[in-house]
C-alpha atoms as a PDB file:
ATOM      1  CA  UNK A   1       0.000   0.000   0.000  1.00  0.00           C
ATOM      2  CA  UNK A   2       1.125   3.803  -1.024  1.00  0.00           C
ATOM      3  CA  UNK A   3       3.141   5.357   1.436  1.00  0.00           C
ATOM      4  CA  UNK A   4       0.308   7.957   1.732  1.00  0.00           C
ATOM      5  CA  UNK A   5      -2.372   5.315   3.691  1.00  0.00           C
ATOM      6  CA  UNK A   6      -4.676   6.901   5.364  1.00  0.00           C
ATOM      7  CA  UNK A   7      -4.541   7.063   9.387  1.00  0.00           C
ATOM      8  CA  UNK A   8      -7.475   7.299  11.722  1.00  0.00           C
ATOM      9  CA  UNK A   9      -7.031   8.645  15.253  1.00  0.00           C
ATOM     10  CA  UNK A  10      -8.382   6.426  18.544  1.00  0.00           C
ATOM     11  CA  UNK A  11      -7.592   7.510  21.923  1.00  0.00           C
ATOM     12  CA  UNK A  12      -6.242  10.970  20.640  1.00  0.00           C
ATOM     13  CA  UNK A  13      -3.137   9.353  18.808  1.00  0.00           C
ATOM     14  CA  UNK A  14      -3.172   8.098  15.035  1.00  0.00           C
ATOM     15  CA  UNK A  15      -3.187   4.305  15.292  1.00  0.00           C
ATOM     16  CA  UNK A  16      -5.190   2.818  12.300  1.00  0.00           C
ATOM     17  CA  UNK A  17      -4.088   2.255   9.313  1.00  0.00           C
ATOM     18  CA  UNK A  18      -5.964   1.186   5.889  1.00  0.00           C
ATOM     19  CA  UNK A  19      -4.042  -1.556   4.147  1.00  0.00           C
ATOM     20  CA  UNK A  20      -6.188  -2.751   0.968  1.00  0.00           C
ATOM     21  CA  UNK A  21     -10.003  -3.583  -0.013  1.00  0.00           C
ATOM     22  CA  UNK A  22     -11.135  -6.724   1.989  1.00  0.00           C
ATOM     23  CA  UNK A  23     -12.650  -8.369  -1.073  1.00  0.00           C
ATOM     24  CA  UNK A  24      -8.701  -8.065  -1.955  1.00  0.00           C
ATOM     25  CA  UNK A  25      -7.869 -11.234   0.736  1.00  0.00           C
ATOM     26  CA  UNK A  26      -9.624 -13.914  -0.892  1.00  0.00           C
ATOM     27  CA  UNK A  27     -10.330 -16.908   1.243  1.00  0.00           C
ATOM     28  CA  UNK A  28      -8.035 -19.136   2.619  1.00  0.00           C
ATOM     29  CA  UNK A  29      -5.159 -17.383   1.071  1.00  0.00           C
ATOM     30  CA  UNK A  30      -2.395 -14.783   2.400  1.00  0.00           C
ATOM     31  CA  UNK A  31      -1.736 -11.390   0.963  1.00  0.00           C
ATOM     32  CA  UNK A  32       0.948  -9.126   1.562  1.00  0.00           C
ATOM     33  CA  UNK A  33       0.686  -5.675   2.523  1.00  0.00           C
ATOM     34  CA  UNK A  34       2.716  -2.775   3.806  1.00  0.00           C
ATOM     35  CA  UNK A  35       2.897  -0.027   6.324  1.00  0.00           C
ATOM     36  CA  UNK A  36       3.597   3.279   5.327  1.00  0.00           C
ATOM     37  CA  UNK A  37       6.940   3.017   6.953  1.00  0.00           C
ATOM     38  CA  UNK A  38       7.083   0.059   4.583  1.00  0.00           C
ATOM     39  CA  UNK A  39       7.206  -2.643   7.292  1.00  0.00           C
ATOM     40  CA  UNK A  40       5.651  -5.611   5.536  1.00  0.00           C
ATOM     41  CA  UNK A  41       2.372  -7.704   6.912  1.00  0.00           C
ATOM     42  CA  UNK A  42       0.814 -10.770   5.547  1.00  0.00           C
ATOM     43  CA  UNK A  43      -2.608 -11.374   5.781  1.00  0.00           C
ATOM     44  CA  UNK A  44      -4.912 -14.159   5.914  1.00  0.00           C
ATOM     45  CA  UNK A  45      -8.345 -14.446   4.738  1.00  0.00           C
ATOM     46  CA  UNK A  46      -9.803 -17.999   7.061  1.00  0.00           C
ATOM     47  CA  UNK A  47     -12.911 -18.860   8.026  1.00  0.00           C
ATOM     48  CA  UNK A  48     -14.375 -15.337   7.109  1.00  0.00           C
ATOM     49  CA  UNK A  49     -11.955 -13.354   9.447  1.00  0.00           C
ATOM     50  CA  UNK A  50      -9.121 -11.512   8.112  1.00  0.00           C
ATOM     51  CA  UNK A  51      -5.947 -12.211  10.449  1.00  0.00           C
ATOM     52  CA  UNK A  52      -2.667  -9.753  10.002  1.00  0.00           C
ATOM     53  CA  UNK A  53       0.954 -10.547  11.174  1.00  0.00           C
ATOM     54  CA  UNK A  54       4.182 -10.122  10.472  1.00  0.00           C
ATOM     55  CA  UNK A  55       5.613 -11.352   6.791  1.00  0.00           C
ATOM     56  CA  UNK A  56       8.750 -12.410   7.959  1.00  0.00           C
ATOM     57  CA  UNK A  57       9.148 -15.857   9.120  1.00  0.00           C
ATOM     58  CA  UNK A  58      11.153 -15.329  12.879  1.00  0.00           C
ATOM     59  CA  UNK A  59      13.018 -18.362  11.841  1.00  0.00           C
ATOM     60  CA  UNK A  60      14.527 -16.986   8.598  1.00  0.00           C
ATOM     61  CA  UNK A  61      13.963 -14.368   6.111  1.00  0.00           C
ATOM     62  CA  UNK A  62      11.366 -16.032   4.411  1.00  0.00           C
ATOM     63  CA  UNK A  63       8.246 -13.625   2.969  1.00  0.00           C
ATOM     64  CA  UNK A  64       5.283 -15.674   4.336  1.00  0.00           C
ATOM     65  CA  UNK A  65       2.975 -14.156   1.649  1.00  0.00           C
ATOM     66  CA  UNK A  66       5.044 -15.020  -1.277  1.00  0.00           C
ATOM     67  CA  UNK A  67       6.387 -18.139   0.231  1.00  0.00           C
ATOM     68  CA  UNK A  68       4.010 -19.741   2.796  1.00  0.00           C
ATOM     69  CA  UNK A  69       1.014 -21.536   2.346  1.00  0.00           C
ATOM     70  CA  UNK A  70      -2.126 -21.405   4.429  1.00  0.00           C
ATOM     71  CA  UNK A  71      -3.496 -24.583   6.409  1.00  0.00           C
ATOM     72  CA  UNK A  72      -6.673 -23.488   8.367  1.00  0.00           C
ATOM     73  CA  UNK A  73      -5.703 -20.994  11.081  1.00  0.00           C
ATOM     74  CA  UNK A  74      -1.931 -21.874  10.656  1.00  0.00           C
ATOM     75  CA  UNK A  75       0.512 -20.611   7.805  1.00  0.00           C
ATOM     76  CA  UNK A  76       3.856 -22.695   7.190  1.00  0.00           C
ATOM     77  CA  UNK A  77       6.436 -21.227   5.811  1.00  0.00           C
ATOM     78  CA  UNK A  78       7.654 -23.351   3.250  1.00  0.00           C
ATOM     79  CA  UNK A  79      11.233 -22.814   3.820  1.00  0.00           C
ATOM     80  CA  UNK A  80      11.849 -25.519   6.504  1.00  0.00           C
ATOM     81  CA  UNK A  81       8.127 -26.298   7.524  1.00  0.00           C
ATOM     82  CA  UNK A  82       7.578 -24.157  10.227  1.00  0.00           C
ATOM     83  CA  UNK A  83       4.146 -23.196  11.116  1.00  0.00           C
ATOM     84  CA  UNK A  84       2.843 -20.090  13.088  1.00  0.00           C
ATOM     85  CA  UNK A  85      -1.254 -19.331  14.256  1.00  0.00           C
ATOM     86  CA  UNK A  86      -2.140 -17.069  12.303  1.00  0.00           C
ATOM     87  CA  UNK A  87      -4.953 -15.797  14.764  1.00  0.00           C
ATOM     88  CA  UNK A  88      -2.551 -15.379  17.712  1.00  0.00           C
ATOM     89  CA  UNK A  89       1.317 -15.480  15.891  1.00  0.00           C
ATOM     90  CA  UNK A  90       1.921 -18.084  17.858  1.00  0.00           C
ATOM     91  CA  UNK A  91       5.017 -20.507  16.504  1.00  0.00           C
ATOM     92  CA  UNK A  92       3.279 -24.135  16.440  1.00  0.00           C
ATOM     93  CA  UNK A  93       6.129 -26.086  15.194  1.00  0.00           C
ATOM     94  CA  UNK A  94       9.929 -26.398  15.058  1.00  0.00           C
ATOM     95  CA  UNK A  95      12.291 -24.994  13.510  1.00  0.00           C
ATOM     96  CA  UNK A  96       9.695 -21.972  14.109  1.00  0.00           C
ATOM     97  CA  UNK A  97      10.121 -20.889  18.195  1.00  0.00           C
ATOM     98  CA  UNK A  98       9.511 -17.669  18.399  1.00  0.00           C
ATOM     99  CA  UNK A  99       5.900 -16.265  17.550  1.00  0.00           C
ATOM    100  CA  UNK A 100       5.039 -13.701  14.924  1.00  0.00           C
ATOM    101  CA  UNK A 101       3.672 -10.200  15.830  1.00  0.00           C
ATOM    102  CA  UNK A 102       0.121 -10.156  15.492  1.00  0.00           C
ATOM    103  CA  UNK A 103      -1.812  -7.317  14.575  1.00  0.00           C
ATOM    104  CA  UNK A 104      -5.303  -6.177  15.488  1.00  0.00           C
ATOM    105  CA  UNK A 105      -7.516  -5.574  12.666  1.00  0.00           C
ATOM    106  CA  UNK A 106     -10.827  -4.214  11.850  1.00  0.00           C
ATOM    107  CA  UNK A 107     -13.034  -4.092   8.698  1.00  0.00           C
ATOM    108  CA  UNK A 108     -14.581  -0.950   8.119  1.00  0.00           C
ATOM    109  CA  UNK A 109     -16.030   0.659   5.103  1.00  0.00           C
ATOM    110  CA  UNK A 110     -14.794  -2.373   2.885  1.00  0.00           C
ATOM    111  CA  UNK A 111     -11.589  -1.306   3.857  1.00  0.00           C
ATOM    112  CA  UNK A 112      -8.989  -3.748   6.047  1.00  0.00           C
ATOM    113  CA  UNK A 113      -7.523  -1.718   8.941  1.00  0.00           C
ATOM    114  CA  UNK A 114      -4.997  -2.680  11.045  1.00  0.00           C
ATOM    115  CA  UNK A 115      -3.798  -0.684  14.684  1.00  0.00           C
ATOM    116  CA  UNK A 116      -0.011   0.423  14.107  1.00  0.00           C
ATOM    117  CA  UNK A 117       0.320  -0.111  17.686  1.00  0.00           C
ATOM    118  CA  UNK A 118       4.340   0.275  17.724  1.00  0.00           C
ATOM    119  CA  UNK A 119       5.943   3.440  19.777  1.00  0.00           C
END
């Protein structure tokens, strides 16, 4: 997404940010998407919830949107079969320890948001 996103404020500080259309995360599949900072999210599309977390693999610099593959609620990065909630970001199985950040997110106006929530 363009560097430009818009931001919506909540609790007097600009938190929110709009990512892409939601009928752009098709069902049971991951899309990337970026920050405007550029920091990259994946996002998942399962059982009619969109999920967002990280798109780095914590195991290794994989890109789980251009190189994992969805399972139900859990995304495995293809690289050495790692897999990671992608509801919570938890890491589910070796070599994967270490849990993805998860991001809240929030459909609104056929828009995916997601709360920027770093300092």
């Amino acid at each position: 997404m363009a560097s430009g996103a818009p931001r919506q404020p909540q609790a007097g500080r600009m938190t929110w940010v709009v990512l892409c259309p939601v009928d752009e995360v098709w069902e049971g599949t991951i899309r990337g998407a970026e920050l405007p900072d550029g920091h990259r999210l994946a996002l998942y599309h399962v059982d009619g919830q969109i999920h967002a977390t990280d798109d780095t693999c914590t195991h290794g610099a994989a890109s789980l949107s251009e190189d994992g593959r969805i399972e139900g609620p859990y995304v495995e990065c293809t690289w050495h079969n790692g897999h990671f909630d992608v509801r919570t970001g938890q890491a589910c199985s070796m070599p994967c320890t270490e849990p993805l950040k998860s991001w809240p997110v929030r459909i609104e106006g056929g828009r995916v948001w997601v709360d920027d929530d770093r300092p």
